[in-house]
N, C-alpha and C. Protein backbone atom coordinates (compact mmCIF):
# COMPACT_ATOMS: atom_id res chain seq x y z
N UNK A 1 0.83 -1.20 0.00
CA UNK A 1 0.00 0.00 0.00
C UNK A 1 0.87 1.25 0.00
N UNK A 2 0.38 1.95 -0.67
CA UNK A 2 1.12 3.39 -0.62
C UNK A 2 0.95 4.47 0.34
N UNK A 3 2.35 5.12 0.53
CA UNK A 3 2.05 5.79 2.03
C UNK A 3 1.27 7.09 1.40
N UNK A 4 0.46 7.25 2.32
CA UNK A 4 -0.17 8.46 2.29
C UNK A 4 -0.39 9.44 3.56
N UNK A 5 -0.69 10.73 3.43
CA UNK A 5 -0.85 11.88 4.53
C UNK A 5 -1.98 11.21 5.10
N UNK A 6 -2.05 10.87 6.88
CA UNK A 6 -2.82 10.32 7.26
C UNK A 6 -3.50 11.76 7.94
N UNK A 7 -4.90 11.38 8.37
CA UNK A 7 -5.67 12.37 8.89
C UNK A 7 -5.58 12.77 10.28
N UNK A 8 -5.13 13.92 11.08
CA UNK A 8 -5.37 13.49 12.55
C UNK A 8 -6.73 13.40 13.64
N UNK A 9 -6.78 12.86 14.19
CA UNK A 9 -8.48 12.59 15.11
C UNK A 9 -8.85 14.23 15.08
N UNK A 10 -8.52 15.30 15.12
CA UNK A 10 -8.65 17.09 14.85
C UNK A 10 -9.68 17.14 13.39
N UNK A 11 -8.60 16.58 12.81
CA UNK A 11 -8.79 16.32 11.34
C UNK A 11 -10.21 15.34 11.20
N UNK A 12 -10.25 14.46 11.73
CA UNK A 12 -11.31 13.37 11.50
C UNK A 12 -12.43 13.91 12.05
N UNK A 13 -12.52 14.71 13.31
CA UNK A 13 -13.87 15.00 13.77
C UNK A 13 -14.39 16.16 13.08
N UNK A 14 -13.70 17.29 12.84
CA UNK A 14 -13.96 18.33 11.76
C UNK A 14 -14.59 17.87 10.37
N UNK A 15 -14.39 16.95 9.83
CA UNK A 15 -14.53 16.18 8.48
C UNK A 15 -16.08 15.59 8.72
N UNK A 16 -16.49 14.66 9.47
CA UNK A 16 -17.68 14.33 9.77
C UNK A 16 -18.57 15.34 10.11
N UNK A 17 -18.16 16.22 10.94
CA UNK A 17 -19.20 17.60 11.23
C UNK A 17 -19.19 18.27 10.61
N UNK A 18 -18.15 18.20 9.37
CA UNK A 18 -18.65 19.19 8.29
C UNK A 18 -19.61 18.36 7.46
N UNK A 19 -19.64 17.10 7.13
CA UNK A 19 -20.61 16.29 6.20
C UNK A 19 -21.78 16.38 6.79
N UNK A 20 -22.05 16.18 7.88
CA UNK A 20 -23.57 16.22 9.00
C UNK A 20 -23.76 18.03 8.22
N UNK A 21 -23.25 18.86 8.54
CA UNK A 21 -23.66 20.16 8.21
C UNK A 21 -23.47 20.51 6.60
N UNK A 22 -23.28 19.89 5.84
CA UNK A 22 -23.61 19.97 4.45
C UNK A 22 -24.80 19.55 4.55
N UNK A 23 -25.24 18.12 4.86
CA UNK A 23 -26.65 17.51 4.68
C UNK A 23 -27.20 18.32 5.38
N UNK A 24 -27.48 18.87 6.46
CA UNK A 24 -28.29 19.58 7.21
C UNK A 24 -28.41 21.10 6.44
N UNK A 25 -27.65 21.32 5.61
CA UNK A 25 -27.80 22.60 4.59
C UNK A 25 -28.83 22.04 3.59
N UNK A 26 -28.73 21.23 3.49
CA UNK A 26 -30.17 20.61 2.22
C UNK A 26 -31.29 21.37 2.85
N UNK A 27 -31.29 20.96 4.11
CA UNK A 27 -32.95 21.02 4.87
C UNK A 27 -32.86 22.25 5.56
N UNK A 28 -32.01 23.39 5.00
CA UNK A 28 -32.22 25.01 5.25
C UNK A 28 -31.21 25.41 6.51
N UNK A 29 -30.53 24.17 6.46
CA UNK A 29 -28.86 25.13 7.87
C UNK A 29 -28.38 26.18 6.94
N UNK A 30 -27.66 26.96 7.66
CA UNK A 30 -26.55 27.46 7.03
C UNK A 30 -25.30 26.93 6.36
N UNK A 31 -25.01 26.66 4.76
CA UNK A 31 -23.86 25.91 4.77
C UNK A 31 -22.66 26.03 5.23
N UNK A 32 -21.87 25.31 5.61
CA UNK A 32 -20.69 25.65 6.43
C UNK A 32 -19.50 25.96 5.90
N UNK A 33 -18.75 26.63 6.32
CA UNK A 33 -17.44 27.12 6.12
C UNK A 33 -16.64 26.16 6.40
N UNK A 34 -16.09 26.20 5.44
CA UNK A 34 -14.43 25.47 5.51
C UNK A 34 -13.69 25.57 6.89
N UNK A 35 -13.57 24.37 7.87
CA UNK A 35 -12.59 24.27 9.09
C UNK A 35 -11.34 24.78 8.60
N UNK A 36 -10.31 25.83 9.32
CA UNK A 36 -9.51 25.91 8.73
C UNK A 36 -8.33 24.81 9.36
N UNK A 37 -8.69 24.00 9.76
CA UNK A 37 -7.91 22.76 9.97
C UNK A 37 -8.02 21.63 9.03
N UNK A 38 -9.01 21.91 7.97
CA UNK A 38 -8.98 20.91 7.12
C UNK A 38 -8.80 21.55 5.66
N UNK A 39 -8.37 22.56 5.63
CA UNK A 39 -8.25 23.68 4.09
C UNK A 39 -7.54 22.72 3.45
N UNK A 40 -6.09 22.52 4.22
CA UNK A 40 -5.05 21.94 3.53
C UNK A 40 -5.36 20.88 2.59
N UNK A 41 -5.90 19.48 3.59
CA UNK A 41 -6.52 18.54 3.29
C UNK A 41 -7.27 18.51 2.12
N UNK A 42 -8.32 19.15 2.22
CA UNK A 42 -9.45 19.12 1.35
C UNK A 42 -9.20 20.06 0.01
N UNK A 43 -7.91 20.47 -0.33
CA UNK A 43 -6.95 20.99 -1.33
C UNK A 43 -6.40 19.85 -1.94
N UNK A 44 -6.21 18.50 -1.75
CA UNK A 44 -5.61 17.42 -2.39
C UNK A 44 -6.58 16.17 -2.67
N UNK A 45 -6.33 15.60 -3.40
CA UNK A 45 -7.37 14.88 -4.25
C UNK A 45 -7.19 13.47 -3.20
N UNK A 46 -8.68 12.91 -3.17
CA UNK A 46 -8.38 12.30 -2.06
C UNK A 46 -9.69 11.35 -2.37
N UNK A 47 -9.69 9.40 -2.35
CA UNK A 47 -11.31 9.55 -2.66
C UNK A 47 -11.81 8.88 -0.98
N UNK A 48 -13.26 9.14 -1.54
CA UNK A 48 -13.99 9.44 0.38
C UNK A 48 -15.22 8.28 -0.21
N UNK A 49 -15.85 8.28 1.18
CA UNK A 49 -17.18 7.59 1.11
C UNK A 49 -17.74 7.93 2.49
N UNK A 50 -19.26 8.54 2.07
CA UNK A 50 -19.90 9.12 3.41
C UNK A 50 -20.92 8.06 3.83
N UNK A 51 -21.10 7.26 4.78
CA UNK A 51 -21.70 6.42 4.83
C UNK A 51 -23.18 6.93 6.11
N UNK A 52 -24.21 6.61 6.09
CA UNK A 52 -25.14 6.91 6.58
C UNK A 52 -26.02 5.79 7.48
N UNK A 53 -25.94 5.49 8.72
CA UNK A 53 -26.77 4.44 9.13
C UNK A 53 -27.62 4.67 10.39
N UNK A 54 -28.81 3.95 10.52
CA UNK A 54 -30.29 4.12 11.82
C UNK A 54 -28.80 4.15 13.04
N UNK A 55 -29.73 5.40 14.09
CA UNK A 55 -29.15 4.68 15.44
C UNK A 55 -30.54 4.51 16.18
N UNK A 56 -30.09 3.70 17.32
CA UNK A 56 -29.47 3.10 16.93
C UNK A 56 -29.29 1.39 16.37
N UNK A 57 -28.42 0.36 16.18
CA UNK A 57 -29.02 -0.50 15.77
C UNK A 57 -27.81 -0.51 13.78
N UNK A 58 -27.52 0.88 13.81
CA UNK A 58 -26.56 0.99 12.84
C UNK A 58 -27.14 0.11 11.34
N UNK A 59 -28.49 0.24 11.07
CA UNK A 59 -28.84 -0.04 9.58
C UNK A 59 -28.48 0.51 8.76
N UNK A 60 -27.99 0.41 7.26
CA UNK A 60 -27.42 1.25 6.63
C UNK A 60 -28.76 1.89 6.02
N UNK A 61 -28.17 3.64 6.16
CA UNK A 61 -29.31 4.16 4.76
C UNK A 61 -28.90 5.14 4.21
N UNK A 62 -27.61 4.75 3.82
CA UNK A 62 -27.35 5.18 2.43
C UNK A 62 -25.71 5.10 2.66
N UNK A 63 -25.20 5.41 1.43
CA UNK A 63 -23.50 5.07 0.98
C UNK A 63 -23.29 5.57 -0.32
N UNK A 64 -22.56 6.55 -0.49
CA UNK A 64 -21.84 7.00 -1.73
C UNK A 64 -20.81 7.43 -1.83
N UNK A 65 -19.59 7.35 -2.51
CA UNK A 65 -18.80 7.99 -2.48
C UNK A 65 -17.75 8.27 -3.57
N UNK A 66 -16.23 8.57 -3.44
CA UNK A 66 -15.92 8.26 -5.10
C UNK A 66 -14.57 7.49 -4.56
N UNK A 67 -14.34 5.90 -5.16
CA UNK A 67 -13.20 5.37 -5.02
C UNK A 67 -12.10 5.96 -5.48
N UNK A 68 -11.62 6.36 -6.39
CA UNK A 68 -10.38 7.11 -7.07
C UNK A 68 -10.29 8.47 -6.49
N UNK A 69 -9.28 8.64 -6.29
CA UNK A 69 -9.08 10.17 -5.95
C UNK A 69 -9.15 11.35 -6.99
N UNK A 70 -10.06 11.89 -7.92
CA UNK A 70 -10.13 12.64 -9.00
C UNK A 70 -10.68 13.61 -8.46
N UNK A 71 -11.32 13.55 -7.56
CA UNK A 71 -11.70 14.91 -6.87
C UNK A 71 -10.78 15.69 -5.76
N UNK A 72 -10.60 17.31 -5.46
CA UNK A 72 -10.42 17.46 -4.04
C UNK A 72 -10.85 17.01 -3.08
N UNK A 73 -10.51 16.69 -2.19
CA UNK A 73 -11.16 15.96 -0.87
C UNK A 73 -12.66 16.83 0.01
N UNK A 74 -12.53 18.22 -0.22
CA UNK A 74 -13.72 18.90 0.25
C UNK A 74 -14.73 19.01 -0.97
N UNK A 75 -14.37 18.62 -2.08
CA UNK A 75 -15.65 18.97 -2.67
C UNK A 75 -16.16 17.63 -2.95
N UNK A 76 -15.41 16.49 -2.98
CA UNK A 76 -15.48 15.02 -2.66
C UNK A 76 -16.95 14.76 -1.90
N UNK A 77 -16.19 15.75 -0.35
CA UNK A 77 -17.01 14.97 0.79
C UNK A 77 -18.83 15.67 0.97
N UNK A 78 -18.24 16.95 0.15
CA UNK A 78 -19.60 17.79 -0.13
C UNK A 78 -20.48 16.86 -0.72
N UNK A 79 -20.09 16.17 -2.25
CA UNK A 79 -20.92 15.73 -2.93
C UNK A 79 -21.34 14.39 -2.43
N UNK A 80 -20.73 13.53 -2.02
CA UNK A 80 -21.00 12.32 -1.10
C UNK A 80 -22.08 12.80 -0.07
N UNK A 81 -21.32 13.28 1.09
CA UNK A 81 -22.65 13.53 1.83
C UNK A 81 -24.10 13.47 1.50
N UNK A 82 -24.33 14.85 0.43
CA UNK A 82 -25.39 14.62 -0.14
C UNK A 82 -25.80 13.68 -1.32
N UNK A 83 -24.90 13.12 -1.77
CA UNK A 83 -25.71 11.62 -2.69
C UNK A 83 -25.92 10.78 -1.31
N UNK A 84 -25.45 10.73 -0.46
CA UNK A 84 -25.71 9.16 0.22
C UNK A 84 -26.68 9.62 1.18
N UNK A 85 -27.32 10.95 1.68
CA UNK A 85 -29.01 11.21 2.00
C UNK A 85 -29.68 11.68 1.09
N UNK A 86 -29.39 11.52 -0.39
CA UNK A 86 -30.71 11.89 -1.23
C UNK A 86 -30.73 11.09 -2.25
N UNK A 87 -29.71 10.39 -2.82
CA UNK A 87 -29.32 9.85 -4.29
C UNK A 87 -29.20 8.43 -4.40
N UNK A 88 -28.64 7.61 -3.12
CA UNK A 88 -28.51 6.49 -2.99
C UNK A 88 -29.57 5.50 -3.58
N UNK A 89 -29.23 5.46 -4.56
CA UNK A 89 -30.80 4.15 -5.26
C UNK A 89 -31.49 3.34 -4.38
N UNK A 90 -30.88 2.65 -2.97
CA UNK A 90 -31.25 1.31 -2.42
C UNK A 90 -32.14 2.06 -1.90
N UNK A 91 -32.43 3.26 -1.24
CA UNK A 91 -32.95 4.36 -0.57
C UNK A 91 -34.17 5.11 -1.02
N UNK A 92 -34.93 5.55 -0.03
CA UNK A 92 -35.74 6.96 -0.33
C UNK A 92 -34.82 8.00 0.02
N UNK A 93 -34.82 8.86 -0.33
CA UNK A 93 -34.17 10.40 -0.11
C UNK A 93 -34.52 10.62 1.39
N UNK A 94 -33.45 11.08 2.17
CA UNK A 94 -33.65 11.32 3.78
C UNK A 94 -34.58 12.10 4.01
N UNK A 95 -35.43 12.30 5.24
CA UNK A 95 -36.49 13.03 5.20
C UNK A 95 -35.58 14.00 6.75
N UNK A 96 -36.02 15.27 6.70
CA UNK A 96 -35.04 16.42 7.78
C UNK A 96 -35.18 15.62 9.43
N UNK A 97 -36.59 14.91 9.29
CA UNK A 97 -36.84 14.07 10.72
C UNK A 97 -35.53 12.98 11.01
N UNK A 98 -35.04 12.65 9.93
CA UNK A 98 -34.02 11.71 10.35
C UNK A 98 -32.61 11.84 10.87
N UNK A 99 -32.67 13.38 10.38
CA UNK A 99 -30.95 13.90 10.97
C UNK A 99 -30.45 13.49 12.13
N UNK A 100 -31.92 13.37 13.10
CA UNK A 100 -32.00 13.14 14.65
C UNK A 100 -31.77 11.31 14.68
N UNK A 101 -31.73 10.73 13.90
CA UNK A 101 -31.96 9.31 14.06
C UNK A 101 -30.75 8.46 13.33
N UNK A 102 -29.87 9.28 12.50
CA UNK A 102 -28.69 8.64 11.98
C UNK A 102 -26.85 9.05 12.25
N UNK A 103 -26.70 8.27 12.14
CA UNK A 103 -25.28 8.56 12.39
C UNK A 103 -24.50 9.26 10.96
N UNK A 104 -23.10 9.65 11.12
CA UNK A 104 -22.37 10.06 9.57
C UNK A 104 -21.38 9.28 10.04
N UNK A 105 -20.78 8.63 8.75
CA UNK A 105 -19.75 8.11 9.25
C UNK A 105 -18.92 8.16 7.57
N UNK A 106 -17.34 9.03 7.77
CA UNK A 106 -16.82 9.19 6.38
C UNK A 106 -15.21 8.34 6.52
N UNK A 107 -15.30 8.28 5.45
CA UNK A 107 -14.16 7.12 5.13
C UNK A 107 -13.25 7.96 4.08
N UNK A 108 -11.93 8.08 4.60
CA UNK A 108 -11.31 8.13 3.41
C UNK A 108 -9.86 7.49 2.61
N UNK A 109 -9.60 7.05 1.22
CA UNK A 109 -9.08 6.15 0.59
C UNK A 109 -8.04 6.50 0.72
N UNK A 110 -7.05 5.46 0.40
CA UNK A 110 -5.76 5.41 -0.42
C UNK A 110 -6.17 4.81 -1.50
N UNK A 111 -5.68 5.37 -2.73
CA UNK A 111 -5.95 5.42 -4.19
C UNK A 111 -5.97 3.74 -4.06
N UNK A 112 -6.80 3.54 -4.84
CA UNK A 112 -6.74 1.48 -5.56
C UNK A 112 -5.89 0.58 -5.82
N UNK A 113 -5.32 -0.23 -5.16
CA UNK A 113 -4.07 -0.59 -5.89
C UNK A 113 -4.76 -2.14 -6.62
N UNK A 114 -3.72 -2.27 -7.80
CA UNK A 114 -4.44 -3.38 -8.61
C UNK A 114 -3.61 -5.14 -7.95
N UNK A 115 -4.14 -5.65 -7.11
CA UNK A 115 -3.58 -7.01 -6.91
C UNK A 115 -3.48 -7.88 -7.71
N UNK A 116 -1.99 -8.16 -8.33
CA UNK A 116 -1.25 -9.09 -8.52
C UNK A 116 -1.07 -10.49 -8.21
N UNK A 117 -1.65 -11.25 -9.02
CA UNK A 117 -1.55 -12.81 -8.65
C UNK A 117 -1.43 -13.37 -10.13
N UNK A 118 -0.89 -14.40 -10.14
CA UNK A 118 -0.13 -15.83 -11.19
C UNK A 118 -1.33 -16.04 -11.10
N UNK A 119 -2.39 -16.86 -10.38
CA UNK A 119 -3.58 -17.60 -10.55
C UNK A 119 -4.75 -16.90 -9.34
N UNK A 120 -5.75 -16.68 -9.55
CA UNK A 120 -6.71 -16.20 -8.86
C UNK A 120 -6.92 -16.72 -7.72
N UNK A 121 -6.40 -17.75 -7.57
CA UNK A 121 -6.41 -18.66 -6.31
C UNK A 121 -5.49 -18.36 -5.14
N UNK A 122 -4.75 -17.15 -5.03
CA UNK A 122 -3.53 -16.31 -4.46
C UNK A 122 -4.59 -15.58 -3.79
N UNK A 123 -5.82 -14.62 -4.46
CA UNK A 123 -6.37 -13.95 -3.50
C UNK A 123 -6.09 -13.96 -2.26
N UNK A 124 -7.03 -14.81 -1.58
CA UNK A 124 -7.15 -14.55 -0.25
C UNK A 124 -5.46 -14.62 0.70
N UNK A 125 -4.33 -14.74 0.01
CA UNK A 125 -3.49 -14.53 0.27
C UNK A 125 -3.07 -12.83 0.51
N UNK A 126 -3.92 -12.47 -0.26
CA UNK A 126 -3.20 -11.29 -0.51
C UNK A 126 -4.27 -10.10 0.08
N UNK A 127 -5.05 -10.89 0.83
CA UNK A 127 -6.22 -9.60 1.31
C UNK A 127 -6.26 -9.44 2.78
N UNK A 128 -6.30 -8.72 3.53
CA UNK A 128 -6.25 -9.21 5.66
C UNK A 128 -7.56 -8.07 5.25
N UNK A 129 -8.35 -8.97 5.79
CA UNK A 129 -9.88 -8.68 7.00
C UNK A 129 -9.57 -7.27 7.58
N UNK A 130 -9.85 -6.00 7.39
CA UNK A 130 -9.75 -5.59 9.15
C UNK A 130 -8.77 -4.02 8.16
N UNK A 131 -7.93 -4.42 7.33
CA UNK A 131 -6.97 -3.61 6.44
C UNK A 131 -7.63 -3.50 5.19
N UNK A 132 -8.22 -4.20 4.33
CA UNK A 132 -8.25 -3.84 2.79
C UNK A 132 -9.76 -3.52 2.74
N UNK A 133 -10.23 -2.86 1.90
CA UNK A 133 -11.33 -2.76 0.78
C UNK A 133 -10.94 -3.22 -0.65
N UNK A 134 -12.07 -3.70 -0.43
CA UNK A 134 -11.91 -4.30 -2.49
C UNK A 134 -12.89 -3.97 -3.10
N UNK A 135 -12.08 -3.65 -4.36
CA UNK A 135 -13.05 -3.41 -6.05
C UNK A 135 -12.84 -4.65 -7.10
N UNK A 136 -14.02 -5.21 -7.47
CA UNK A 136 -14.04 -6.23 -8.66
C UNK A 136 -14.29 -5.60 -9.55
N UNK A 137 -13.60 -5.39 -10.98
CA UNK A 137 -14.08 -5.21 -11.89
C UNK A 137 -13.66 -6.00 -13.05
N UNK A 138 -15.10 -6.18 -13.81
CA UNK A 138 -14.75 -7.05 -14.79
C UNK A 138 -15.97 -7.15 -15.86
N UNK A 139 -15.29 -6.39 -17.30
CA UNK A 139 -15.97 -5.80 -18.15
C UNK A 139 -16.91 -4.30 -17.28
N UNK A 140 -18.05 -4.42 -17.98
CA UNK A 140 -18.73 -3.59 -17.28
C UNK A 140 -19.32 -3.54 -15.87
N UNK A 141 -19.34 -4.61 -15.63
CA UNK A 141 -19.29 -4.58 -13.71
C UNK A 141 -18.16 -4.49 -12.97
N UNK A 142 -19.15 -3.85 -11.87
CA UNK A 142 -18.11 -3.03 -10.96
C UNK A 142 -18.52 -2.82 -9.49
N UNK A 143 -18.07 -3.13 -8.81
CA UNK A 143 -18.38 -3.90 -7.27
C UNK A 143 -17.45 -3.04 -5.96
N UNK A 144 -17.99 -2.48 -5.05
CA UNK A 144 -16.66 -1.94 -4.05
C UNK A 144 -17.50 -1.87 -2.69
N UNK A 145 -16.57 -2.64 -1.63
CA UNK A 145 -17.15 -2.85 -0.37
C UNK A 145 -15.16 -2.24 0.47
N UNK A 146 -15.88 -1.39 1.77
CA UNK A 146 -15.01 -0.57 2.33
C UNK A 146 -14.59 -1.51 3.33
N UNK A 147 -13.34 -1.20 4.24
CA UNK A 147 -12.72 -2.16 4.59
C UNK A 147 -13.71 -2.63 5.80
N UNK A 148 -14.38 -1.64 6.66
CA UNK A 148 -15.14 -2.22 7.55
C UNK A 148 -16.01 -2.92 7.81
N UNK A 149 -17.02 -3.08 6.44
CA UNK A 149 -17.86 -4.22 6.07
C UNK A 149 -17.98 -5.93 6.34
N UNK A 150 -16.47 -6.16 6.13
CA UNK A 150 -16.42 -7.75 6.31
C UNK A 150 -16.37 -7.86 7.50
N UNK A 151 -15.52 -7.12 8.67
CA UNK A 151 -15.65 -6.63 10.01
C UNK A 151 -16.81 -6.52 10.81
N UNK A 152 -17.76 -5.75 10.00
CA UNK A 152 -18.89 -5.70 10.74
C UNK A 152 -20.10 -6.76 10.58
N UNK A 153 -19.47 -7.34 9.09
CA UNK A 153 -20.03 -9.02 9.06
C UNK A 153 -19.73 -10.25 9.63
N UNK A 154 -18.69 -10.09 10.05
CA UNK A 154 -17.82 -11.71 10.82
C UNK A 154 -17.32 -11.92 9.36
N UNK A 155 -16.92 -11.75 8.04
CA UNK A 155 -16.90 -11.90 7.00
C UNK A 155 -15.36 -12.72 7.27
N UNK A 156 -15.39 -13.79 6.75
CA UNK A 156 -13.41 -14.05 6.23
C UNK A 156 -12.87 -13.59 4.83
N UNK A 157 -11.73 -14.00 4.64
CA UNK A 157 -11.18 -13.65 2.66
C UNK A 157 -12.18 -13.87 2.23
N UNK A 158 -12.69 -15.57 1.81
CA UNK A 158 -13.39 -15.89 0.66
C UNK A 158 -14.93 -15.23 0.88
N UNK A 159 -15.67 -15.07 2.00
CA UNK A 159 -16.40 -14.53 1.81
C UNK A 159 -16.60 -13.09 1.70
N UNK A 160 -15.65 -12.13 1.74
CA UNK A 160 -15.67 -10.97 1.41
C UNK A 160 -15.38 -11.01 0.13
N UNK A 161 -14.69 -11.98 -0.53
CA UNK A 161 -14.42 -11.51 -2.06
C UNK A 161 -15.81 -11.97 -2.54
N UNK A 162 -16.45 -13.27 -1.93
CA UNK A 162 -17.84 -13.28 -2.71
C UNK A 162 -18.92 -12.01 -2.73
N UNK A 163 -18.80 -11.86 -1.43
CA UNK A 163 -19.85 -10.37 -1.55
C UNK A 163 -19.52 -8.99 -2.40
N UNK A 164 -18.28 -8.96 -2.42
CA UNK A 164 -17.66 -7.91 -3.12
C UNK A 164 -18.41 -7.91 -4.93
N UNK A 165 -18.25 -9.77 -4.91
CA UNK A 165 -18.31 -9.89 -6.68
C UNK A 165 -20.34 -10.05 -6.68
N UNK A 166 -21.05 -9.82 -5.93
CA UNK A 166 -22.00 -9.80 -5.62
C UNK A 166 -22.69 -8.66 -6.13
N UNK A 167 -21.69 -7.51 -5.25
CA UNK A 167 -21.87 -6.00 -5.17
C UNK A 167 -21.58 -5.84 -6.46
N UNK A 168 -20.61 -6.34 -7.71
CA UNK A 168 -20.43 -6.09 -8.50
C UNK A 168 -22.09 -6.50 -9.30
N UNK A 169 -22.65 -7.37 -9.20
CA UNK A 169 -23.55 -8.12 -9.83
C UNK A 169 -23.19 -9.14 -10.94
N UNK A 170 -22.10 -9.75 -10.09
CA UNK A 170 -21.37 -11.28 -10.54
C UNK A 170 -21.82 -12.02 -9.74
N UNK A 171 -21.70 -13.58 -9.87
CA UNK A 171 -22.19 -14.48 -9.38
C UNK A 171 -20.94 -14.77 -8.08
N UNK A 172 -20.91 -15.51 -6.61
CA UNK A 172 -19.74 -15.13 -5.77
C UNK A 172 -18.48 -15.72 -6.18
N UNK A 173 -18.44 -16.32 -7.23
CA UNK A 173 -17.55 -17.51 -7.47
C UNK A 173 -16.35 -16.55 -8.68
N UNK A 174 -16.83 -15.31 -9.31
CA UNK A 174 -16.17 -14.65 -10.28
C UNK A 174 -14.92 -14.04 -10.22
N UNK A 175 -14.52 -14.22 -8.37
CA UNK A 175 -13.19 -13.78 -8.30
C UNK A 175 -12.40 -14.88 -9.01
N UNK A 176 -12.51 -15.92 -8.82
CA UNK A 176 -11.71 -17.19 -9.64
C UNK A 176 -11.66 -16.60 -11.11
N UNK A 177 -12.20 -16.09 -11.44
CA UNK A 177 -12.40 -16.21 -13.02
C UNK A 177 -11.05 -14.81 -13.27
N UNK A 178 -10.53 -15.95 -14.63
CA UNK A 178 -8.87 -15.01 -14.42
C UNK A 178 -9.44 -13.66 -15.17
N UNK A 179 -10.42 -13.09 -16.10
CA UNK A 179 -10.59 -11.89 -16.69
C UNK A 179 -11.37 -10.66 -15.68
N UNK A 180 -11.48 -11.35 -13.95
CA UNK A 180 -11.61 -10.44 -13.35
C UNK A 180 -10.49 -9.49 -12.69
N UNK A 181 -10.47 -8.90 -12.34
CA UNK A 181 -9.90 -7.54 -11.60
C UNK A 181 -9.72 -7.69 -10.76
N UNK A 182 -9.18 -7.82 -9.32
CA UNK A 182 -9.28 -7.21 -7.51
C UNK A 182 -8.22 -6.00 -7.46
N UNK A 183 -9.00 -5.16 -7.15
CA UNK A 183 -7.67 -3.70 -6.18
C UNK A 183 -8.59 -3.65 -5.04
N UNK A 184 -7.54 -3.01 -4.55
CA UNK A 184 -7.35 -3.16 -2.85
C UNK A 184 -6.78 -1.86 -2.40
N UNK A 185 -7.59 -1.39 -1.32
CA UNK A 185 -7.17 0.01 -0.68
C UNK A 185 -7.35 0.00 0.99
N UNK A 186 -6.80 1.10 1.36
CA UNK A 186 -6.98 1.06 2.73
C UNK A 186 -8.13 2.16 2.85
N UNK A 187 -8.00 2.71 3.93
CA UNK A 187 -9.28 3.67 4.44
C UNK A 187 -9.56 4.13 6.59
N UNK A 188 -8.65 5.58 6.32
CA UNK A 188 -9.29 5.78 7.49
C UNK A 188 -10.72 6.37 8.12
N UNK A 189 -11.15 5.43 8.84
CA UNK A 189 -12.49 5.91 9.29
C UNK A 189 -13.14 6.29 10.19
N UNK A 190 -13.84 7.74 9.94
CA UNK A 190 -14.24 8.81 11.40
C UNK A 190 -15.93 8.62 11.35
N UNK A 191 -16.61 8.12 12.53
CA UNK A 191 -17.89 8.31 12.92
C UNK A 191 -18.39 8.86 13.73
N UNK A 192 -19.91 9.32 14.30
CA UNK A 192 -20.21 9.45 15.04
C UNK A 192 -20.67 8.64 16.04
N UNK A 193 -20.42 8.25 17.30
CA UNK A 193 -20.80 7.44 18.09
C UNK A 193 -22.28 7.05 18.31
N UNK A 194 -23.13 8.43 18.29
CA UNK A 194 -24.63 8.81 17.97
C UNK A 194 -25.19 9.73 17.59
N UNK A 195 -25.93 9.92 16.86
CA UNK A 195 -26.09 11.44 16.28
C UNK A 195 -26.13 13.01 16.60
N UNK A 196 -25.17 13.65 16.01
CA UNK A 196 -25.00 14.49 16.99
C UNK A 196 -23.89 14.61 17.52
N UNK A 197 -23.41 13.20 18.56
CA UNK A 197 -22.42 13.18 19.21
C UNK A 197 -20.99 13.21 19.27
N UNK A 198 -20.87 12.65 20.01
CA UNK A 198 -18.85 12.18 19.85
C UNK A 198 -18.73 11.43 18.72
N UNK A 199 -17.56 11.75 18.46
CA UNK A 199 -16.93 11.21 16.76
C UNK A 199 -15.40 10.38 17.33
N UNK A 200 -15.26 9.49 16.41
CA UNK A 200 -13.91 8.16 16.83
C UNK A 200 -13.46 8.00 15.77
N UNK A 201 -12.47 7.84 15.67
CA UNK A 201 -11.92 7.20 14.62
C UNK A 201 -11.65 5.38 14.82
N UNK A 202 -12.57 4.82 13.83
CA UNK A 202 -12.55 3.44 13.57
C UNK A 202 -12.05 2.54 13.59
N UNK A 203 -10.86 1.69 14.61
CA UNK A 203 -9.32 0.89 14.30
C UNK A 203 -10.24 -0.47 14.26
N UNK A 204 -9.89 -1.28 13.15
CA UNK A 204 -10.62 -2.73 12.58
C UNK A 204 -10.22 -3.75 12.92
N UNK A 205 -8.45 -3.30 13.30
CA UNK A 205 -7.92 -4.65 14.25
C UNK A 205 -7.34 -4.80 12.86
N UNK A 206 -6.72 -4.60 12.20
CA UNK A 206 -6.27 -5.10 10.85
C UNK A 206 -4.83 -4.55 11.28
């Protein structure tokens, strides 16, 4: 994995309370000003994912974000925020009653790296639980689950790569298949404990 500028917990709680107060600008806040503890940051291209879930009980309702880093990181987390309470397909669009009832929780990448294997059967060699997110792609499908997912599933290798090729809308067995794809990224991740509340940064045990 490639080293990258990591975020500090300053950094991480500013970042989430600015995404909570973007979405809460949908429903008539004031939009917020740039932390000037995160100018720097959110000046370099960086990719994010704002994730949205019930508290509590932590159901997901909603997830968007952009894997590749092609965006700045603040206008990234702007546009995430609001796709993943209004845009998210699996979803109805958040209603302002729910601000009170969900958590934010933002993730952000180290660029994709493409894993390397002789035979597809190396995978799960090459993936730890707890450290990676993976992307399947292969042809026009395209699949990406963040590192905390398999974590918060009891998930092992093989079954995170099945769900991954799932998410893609492959059958679970398509990581074997040599014309698929796996990259692999890391991701540090800042939540709120409960809405509203204290914010943590996420360690997976990886």
């Amino acid at each position: 994995m490639q080293d990258v500028k990591l975020l500090t917990p300053a950094q991480g709680e500013a970042l989430v309370r600015y995404a909570r107060k973007i979405i809460e600008s949908h429903f008539g806040a004031p939009k917020p000003e740039i932390p000037e503890i995160l100018k720097e940051i959110f000046a370099e291209n960086r990719g994010v994912f704002v994730t949205l879930s019930r508290y509590p009980g932590h159901e997901l309702r909603g997830c968007i974000g952009y894997p590749e880093p092609t965006l700045p990181l603040g206008l990234a987390v702007e546009r995430a925020a609001l796709s993943s309470a209004l845009e998210d397909p699996r979803f109805p669009r958040l209603k302002a009653y729910e601000l009170d009832q969900v958590v934010v929780e933002v993730s952000v990448l180290t660029k994709p790296e493409l894993i390397e294997v002789n035979n597809p059967r190396e995978y799960p060699k090459k993936i730890k639980v707890g450290r990676d997110g993976l992307i399947v792609e292969q042809g026009f499908y395209r699949g990406l689950l963040l590192p905390q997912v398999p974590v918060e599933w009891g998930w092992d290798v093989e079954e995170f790569l099945a769900h991954t090729c799932m998410k893609a809308g492959l059958t679970p067995d398509q990581w074997l298949n040599p014309a698929t794809k796996l990259y692999r990224f890391t991701a540090q991740i800042f939540a709120e404990k409960e809405p509203h509340g204290e914010i943590e940064e996420k360690k997976l045990g990886g």
